[in-house]
Protein backbone atom coordinates (compact mmCIF):
# COMPACT_ATOMS: atom_id res chain seq x y z
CA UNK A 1 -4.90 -35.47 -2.93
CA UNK A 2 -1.50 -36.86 -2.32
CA UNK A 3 2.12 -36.59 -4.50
CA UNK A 4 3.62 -39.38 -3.06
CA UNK A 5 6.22 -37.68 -0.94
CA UNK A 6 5.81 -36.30 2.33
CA UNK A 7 5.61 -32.29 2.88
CA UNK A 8 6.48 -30.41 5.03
CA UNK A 9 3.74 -29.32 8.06
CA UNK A 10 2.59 -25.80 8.63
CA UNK A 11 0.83 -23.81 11.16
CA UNK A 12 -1.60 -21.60 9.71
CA UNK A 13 -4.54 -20.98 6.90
CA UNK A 14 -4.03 -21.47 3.11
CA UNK A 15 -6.22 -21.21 0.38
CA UNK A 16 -5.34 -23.02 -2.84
CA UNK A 17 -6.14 -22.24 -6.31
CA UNK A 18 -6.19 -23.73 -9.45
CA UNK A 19 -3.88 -22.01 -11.79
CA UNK A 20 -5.30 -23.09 -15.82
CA UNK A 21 -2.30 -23.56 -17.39
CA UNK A 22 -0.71 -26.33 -15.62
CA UNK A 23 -3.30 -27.67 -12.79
CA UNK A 24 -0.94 -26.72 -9.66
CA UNK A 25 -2.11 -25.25 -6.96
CA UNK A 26 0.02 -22.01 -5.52
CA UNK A 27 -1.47 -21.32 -1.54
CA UNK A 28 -2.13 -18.09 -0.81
CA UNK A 29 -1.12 -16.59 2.86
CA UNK A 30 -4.62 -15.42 4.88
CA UNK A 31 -3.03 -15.30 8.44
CA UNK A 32 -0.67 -16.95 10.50
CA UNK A 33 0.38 -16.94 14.12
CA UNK A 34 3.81 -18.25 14.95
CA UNK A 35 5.74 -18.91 18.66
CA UNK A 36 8.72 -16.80 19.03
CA UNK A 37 11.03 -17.67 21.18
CA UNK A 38 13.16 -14.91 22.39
CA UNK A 39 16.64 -15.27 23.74
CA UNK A 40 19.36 -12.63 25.42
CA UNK A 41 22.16 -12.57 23.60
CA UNK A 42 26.03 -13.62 25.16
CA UNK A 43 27.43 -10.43 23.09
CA UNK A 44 24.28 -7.91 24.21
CA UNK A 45 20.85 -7.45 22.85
CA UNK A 46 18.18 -10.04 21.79
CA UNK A 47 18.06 -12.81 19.38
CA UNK A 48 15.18 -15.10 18.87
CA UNK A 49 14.14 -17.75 16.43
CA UNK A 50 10.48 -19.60 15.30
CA UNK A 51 10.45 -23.24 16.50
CA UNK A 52 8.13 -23.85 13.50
CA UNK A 53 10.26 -22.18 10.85
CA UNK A 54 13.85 -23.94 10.43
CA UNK A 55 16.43 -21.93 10.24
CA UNK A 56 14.54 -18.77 10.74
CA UNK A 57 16.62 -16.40 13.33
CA UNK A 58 17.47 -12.96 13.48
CA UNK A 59 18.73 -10.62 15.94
CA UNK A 60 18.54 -6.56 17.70
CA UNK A 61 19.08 -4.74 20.22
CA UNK A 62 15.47 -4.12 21.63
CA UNK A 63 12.63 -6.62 21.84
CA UNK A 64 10.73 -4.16 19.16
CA UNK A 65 13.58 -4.48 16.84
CA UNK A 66 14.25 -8.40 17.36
CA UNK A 67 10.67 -8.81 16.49
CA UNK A 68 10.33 -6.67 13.67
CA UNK A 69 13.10 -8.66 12.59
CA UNK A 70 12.02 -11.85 13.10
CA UNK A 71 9.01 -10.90 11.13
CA UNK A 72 10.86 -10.00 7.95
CA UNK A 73 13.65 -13.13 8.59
CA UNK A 74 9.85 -15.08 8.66
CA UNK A 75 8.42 -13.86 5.86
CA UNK A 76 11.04 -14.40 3.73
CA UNK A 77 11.26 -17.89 5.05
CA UNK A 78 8.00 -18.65 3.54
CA UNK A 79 8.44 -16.64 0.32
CA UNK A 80 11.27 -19.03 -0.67
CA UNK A 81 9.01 -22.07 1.05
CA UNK A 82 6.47 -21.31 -1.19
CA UNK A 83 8.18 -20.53 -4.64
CA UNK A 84 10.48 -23.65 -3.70
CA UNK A 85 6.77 -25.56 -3.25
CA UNK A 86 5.26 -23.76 -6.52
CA UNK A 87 8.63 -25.16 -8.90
CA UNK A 88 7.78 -28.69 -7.79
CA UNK A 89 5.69 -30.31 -10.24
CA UNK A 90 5.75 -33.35 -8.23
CA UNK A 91 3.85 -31.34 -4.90
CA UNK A 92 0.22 -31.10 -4.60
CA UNK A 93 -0.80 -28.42 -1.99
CA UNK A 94 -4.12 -28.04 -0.48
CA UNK A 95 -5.87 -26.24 2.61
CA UNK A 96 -6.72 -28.10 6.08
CA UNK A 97 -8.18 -26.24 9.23
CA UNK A 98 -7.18 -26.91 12.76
């Protein structure tokens, strides 16, 4: 399958499905592992971002908190990713292993 534009490359498992009304397919999240990279911070505390994600940083004051943070700040990365994905009638999405 191909839309004629590039997408955008993700680490991780999808499954695609069918949805009857208008032949898209939304992916569906099974698991993913991500690099964090975790960084002091000049002001105190932690921050740390996911190479993979674009954009996706957060902060705390403990490594627990940074990375429960980091968690949410990635999840609702790829909530928008994937409604942003779902809207485009132009985008085919499928599943590939590595």
């Amino acid at each position: 399958m191909t839309s004629g534009r590039s997408g955008h490359v993700w680490q991780g498992r999808f499954k695609a499905f069918p949805i009857e009304q208008d032949e898209h397919y939304l992916p569906v999240l099974i698991s993913m592992k991500l690099p964090v990279v975790v960084h002091p911070a000049k002001e105190g505390g932690l921050w740390a971002e996911i190479p993979a994600l674009p954009g996706c940083v957060s902060e705390g004051e403990t490594l627990p908190e940074t990375l429960a943070n980091i968690r949410e700040a990635a999840e609702g990365w790829l909530e928008v990713a994937r409604e942003r994905a779902a809207t485009s009638a132009d985008v085919q999405l499928a599943e590939i292993e590595l």
